[in-house]
Protein backbone atom coordinates (compact mmCIF):
# COMPACT_ATOMS: atom_id res chain seq x y z
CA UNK A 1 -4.77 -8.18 11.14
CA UNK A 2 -6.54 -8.78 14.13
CA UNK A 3 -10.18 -6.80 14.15
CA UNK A 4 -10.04 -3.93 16.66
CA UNK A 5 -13.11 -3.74 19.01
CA UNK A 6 -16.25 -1.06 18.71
CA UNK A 7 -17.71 0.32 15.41
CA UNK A 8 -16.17 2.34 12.85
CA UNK A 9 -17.29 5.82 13.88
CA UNK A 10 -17.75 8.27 10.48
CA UNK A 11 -17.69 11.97 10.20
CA UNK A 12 -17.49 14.85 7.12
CA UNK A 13 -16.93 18.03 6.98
CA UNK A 14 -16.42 21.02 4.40
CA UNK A 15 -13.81 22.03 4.71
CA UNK A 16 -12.24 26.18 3.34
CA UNK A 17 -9.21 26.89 1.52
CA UNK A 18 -8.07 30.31 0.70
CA UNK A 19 -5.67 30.43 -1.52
CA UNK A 20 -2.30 33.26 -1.43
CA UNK A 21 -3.10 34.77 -4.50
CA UNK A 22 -6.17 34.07 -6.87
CA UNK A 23 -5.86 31.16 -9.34
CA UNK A 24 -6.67 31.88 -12.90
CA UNK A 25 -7.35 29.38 -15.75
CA UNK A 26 -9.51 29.83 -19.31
CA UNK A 27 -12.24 28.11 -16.94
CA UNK A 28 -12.36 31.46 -14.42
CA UNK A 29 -10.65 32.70 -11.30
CA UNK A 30 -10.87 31.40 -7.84
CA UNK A 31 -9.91 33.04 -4.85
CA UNK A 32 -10.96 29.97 -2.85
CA UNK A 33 -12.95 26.75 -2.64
CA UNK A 34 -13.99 24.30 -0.36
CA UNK A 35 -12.98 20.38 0.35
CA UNK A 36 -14.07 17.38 1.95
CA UNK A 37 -12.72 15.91 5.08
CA UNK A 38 -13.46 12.30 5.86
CA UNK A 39 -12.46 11.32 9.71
CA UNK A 40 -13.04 7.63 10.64
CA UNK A 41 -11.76 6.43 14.30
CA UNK A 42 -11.96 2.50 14.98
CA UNK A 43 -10.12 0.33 17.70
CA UNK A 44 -8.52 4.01 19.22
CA UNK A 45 -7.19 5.23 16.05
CA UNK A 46 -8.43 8.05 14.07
CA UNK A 47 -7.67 8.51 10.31
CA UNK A 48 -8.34 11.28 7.44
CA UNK A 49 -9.31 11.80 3.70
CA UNK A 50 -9.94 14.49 2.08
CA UNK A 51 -12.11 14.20 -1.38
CA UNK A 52 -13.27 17.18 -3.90
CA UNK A 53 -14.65 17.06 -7.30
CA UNK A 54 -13.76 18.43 -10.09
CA UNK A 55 -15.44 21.77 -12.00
CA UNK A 56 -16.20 19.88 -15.09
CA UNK A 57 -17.82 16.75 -13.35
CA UNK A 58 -21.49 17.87 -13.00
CA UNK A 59 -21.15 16.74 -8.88
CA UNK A 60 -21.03 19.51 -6.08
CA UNK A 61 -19.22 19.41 -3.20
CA UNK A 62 -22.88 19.09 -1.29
CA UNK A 63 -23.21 15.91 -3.23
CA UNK A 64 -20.02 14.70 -1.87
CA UNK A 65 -21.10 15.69 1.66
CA UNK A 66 -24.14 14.54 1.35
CA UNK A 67 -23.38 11.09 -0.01
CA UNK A 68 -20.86 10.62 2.43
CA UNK A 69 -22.91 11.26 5.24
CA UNK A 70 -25.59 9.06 4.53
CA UNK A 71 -24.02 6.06 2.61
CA UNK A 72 -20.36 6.10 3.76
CA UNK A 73 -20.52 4.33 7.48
CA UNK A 74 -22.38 1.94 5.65
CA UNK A 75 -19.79 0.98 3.08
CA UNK A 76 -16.98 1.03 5.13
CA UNK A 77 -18.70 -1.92 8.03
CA UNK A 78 -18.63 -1.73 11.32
CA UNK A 79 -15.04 -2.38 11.80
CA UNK A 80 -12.00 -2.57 9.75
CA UNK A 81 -10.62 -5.77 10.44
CA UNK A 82 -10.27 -7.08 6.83
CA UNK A 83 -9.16 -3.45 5.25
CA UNK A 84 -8.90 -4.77 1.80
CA UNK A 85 -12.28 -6.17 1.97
CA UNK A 86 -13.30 -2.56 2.75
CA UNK A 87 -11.40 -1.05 -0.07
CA UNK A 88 -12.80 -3.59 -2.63
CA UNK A 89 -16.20 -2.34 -1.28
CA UNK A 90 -15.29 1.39 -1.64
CA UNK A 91 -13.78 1.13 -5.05
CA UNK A 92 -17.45 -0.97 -6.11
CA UNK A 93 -19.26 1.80 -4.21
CA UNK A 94 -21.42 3.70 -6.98
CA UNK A 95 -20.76 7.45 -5.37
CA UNK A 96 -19.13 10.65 -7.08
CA UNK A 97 -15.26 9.72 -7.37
CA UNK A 98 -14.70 12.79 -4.64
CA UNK A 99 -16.32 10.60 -2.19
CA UNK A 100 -15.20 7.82 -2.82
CA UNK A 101 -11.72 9.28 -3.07
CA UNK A 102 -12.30 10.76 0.62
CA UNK A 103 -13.39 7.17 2.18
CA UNK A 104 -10.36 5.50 0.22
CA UNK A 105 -7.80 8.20 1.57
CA UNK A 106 -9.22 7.59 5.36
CA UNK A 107 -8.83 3.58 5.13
CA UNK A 108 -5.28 3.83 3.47
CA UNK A 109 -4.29 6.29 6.30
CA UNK A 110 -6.28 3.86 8.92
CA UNK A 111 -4.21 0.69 7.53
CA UNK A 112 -0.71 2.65 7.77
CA UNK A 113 -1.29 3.77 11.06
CA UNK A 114 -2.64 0.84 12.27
CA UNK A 115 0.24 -1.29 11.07
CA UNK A 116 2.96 1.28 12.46
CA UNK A 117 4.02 2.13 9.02
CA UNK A 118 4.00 4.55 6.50
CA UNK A 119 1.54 4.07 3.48
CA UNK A 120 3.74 4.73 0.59
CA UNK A 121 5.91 1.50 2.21
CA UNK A 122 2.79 -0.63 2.40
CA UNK A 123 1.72 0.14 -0.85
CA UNK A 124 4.92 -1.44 -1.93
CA UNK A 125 6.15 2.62 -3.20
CA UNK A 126 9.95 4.40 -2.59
CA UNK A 127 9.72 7.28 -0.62
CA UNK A 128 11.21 9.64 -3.76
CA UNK A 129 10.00 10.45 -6.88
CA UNK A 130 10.60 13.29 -9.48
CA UNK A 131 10.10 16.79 -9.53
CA UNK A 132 6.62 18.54 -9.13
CA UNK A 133 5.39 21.17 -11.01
CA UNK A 134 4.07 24.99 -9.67
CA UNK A 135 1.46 25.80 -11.72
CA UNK A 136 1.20 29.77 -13.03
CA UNK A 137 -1.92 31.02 -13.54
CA UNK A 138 -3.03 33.32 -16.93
CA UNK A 139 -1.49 36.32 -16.27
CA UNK A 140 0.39 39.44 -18.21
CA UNK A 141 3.56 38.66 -19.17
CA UNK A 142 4.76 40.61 -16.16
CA UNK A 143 2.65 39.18 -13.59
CA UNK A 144 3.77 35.43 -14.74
CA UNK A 145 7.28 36.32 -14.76
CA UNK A 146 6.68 37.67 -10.73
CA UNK A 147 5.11 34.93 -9.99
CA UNK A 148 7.73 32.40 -11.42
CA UNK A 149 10.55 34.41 -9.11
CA UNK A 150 8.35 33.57 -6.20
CA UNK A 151 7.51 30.50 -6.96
CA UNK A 152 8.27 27.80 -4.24
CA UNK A 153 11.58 25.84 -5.31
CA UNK A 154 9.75 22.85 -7.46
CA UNK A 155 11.69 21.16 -10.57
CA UNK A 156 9.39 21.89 -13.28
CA UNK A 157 6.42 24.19 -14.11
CA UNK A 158 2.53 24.52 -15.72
CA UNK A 159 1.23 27.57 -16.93
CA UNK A 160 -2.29 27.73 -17.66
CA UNK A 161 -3.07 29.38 -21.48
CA UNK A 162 -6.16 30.43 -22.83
CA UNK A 163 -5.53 31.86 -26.24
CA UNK A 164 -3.27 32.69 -28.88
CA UNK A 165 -1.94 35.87 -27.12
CA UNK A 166 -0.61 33.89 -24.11
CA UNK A 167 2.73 33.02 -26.76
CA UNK A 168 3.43 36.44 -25.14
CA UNK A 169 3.30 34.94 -21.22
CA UNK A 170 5.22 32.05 -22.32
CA UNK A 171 8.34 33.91 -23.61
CA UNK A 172 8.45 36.61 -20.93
CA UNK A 173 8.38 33.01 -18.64
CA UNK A 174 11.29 31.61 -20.96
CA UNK A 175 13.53 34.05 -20.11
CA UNK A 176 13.83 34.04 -16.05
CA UNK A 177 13.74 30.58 -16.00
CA UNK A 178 15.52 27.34 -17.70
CA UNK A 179 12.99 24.66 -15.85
CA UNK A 180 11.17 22.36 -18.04
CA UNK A 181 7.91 23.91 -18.94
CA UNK A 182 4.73 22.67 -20.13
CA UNK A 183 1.06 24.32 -20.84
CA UNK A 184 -2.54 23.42 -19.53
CA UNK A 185 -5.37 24.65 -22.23
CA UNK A 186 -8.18 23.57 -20.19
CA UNK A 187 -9.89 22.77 -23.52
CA UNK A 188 -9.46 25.95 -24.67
CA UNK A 189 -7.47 25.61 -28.19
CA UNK A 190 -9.13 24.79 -31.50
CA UNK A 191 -6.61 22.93 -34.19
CA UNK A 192 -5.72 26.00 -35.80
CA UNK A 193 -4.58 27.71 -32.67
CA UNK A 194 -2.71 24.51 -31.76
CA UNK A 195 -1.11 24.11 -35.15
CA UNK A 196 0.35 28.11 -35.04
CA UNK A 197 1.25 27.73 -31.98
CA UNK A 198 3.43 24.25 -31.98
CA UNK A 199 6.70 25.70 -33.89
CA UNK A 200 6.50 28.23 -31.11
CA UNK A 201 6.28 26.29 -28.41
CA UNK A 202 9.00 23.84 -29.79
CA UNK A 203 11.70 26.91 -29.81
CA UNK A 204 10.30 28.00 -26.13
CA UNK A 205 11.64 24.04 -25.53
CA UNK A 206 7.96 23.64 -24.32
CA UNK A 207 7.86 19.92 -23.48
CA UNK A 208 3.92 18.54 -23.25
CA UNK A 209 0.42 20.39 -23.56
CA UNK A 210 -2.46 19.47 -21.44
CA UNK A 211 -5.99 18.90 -22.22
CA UNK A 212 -5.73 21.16 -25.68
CA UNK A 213 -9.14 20.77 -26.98
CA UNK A 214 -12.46 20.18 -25.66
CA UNK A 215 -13.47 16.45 -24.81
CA UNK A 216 -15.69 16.62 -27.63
CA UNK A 217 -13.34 17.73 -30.27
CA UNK A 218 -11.96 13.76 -30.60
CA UNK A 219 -11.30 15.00 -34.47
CA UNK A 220 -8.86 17.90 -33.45
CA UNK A 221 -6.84 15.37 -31.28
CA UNK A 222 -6.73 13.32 -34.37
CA UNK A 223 -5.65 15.94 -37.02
CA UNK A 224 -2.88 17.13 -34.38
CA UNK A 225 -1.35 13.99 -34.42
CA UNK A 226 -0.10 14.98 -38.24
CA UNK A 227 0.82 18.13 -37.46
CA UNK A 228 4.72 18.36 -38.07
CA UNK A 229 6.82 18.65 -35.19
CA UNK A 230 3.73 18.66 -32.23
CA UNK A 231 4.13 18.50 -29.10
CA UNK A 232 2.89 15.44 -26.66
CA UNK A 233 -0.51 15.56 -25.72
CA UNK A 234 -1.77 14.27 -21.84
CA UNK A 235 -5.54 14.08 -21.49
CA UNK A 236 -7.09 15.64 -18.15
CA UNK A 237 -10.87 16.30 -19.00
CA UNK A 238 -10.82 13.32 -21.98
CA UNK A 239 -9.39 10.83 -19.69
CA UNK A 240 -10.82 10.20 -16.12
CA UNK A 241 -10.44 6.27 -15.02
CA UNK A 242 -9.16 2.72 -15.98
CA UNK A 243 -11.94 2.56 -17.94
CA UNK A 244 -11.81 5.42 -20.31
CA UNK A 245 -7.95 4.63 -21.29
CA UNK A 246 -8.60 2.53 -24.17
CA UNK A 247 -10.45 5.30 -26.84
CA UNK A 248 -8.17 7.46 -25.67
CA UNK A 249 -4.72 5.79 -26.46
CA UNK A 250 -6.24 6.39 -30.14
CA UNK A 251 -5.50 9.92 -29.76
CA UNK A 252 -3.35 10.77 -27.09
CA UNK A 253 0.03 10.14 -25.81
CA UNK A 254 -0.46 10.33 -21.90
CA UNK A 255 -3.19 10.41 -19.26
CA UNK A 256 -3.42 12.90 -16.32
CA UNK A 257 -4.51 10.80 -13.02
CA UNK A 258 -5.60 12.79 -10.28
CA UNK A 259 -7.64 11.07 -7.93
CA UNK A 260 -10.50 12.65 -7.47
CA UNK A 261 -11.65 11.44 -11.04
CA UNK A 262 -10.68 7.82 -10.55
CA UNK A 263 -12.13 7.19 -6.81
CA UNK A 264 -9.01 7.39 -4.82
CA UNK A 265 -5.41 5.66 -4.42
CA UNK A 266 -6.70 1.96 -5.31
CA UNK A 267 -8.52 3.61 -8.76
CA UNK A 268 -5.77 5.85 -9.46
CA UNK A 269 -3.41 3.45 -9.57
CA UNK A 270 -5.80 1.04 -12.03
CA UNK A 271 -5.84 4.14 -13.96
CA UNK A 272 -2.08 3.88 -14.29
CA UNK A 273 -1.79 0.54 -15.05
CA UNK A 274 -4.54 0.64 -17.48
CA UNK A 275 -2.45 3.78 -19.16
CA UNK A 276 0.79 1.78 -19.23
CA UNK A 277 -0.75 -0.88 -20.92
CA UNK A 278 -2.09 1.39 -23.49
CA UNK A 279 1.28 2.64 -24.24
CA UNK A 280 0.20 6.04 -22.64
CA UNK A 281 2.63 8.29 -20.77
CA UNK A 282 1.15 8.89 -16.83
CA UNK A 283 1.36 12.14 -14.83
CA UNK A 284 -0.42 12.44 -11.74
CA UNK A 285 -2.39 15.51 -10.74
CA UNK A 286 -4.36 17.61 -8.08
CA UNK A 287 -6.80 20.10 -7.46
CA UNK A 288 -6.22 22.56 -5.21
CA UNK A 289 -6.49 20.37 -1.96
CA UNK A 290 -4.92 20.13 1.24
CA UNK A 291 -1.63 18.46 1.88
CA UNK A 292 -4.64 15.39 2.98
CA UNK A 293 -5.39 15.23 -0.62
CA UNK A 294 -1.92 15.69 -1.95
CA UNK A 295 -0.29 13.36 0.24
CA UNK A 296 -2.96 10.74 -1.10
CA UNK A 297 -1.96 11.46 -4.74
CA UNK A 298 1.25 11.36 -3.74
CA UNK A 299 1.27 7.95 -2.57
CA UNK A 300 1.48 6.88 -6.15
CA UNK A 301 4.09 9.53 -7.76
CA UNK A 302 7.02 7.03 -8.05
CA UNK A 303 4.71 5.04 -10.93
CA UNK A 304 4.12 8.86 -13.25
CA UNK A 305 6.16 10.61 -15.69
CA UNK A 306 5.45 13.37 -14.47
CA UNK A 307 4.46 14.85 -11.24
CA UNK A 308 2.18 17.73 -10.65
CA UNK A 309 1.25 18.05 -6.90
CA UNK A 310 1.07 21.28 -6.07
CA UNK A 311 -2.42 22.19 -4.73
CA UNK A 312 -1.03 22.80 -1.19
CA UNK A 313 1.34 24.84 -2.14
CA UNK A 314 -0.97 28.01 -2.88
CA UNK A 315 -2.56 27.70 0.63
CA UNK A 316 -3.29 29.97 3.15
CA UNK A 317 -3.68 28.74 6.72
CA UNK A 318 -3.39 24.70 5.21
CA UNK A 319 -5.67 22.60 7.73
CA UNK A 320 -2.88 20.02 7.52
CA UNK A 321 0.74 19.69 7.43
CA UNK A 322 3.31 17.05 6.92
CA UNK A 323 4.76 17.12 3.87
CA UNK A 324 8.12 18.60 2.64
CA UNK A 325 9.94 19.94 -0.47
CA UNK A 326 13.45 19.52 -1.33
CA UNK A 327 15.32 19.64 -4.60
CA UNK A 328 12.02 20.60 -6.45
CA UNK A 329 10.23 17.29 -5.18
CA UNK A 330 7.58 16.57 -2.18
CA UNK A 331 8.90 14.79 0.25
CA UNK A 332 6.71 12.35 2.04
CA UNK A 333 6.43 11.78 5.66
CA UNK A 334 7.80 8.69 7.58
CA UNK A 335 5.31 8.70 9.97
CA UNK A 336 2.59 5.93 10.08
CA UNK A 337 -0.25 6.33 8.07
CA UNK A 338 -0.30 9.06 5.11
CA UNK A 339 2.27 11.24 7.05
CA UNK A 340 0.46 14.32 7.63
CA UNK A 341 -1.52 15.86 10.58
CA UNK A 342 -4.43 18.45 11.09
CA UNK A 343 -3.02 21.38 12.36
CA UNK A 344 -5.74 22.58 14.48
C-alpha cells in the first residue's frame, strides 16, 4: 500500500448511550453509560473505533480517554502506510484493553476503507455467521416474559440470574418461547446454588451458564465439573486474553471473547485461537456499545460458537448505524471499511 501524504490526525471523545429500558444484572442496574470514540483521518480518509471497559476491570472510562489522548497519535505514527506495522504496535501498546480496542477498531476500519473493501473480507471472514443472542435482564417472571415478546427477532437468548429464586424467571421465559436459552450469573452462584439448580435447568433445556462463580472461586469450577448431568460452563470474568486460556481450560469448557478485554479485533482473535487450541468452546461478546463496537466484534463471529452481539440493540438514539438483522443474525455491511456510519 502506497503511504498516503500528511500526518495521521487523532481525536476521542465520550461518547452517551441511553439505553430503551434499564439493564439489570446481579452487578446493578444501568440506565446508561458512556463509550469511547476514536476518529483518525490520514491521506483524506477518516475512520472510527469505539473502545469501553469493562465494570470489573479496575480502568475508567477517563483512563481510556485520557490514555488515548495523550499516548495514542503516538502509537499509531505519523501515517499509516504499513497498517500492520501499526497494528503490531497497538496490540504491544501497554494501555487499558478499551483503548487499545478503540485505536485497533479505527486502523481496521482505516485499512478497509482505504483498500475499497469491506473488513470482514480482508480479514479473510464470510459475511454470515450464527444467531445472536438478546440478553433479558433480572426481572419478575412477568416482566421477563414482556420483555422476551418484545424482544428484537434474534435466534437465541441470555438472561441474566442472580439467585436461586430466578428458577422462577426462567420457567415463566420457557413457556413463550422455544429459542435456545442460556444464563449469565455474573459470579453470582456458589456450588450449592449451582448444583440445585442444574437438574432444573437441564428440564428448562437450558443449554450453557456464564461466568457462575466468582473468579476467585477456581475450587467451585472444579467441584462442578463432577456434578452429574451439569451444564457447560463459558468463562467471562475468569477468562480475558490469549494469555489467560491455559489455567482456565483446567476448569472450563468455553471462553467468552469480547474485545474490550483482549485489546481489539487482532487480540480477540488470538484469544480465539488460543481457546481452540485449548479445546475450549468460543463465544464472542459485547458490552453495551454502539453498532462501532459491535460491528468490530462482529468482524470475528464466523470463528465462535456462539454469538452474543447485542449491545446496540437496547439503544436509544445509536450514534451509528449500519448494521442489520435478519433470521435472528447481524448482518454486516458491504460497504468499505467496518460498514457502519455516524449518524450525526
Amino acid at each position: 500500500m502506497r503511504p498516503p501524504s500528511g500526518d495521521v490526525q487523532l481525536s476521542v471523545r465520550r461518547e452517551p448511550l441511553r439505553f430503551i429500558e434499564p439493564v439489570r444484572s446481579a452487578r446493578g442496574v444501568l440506565a446508561a453509560v458512556d463509550t469511547c470514540i476514536v476518529t483518525i483521518a490520514h491521506g483524506g480518509i477518516v475512520a472510527h473505533g469505539e473502545g469501553q471497559p469493562t465494570a470489573y476491570g479496575g480502568v475508567s472510562l477517563d483512563e481510556v480517554i485520557e490514555t488515548l489522548g495523550a499516548q495514542g497519535a503516538q502509537v499509531l505514527g505519523r501515517d499509516l502506510g504499513d497498517p500492520e506495522a501499526v497494528l503490531d504496535r497497538i496490540e504491544a501498546w501497554d494501555a487499558p484493553a478499551a483503548a487499545r480496542m478503540a485505536l485497533d477498531g479505527a486502523v481496521h476500519d482505516w485499512i478497509g476503507k482505504a483498500a475499497g473493501q469491506p473488513t470482514w473480507k480482508l480479514l479473510g471472514m464470510p459475511r454470515g455467521f450464527g444467531p445472536t443472542v438478546y440478553t433479558i435482564s433480572i426481572a419478575s417472571p412477568e416482566e421477563a416474559v414482556h420483555a422476551v415478546r418484545n424482544a428484537p427477532p434474534v435466534g437465541a437468548l441470555k438472561v441474566k440470574v442472580g439467585s436461586a429464586e430466578d428458577l422462577a424467571v426462567l420457567v415463566a421465559i420457557r413457556k413463550v418461547t422455544d429459542l435456545p436459552v442460556r444464563v449469565d450469573a455474573n459470579e453470582s452462584w456458589d456450588l450449592a446454588t449451582a448444583r440445585d439448580l442444574t437438574p432444573h435447568l437441564r428440564r428448562l433445556d437450558i443449554h450453557l451458564i456464564e461466568q457462575p462463580f466468582p473468579t476467585t472461586a477456581i475450587d467451585d469450577f472444579h467441584r462442578y465439573r463432577e456434578v452429574p448431568g451439569r451444564l457447560p460452563v463459558y468463562l467471562d470474568e475468569g477468562c480475558t486474553d490469549a494469555a489467560s486460556v491455559v489455567a482456565a481450560a483446567s476448569y472450563a469448557d468455553g471462553m467468552v471473547v469480547k474485545l474490550s478485554k483482549a485489546g481489539g479485533i487482532r487480540g480477540s482473535r488470538r484469544a480465539m485461537e488460543a481457546a481452540r487450541r485449548a479445546g475450549l468452546g468460543v463465544m464472542v461478546s459485547c458490552l453495551c456499545e454502539s453498532e462501532l463496537g459491535i460491528s468490530q466484534a462482529a468482524q470475528l463471529a464466523p470463528l465462535a460458537d456462539h454469538v452474543d452481539l447485542d449491545g446496540h440493540l437496547y439503544l436509544l438514539d445509536p450514534p451509528f448505524r449500519g448494521l442489520g438483522l435478519a433470521d435472528g443474525r447481524i448482518v454486516l455491511g458491504e460497504g468499505p471499511g467496518l460498514g457502519v456510519v455516524p449518524t450525526g
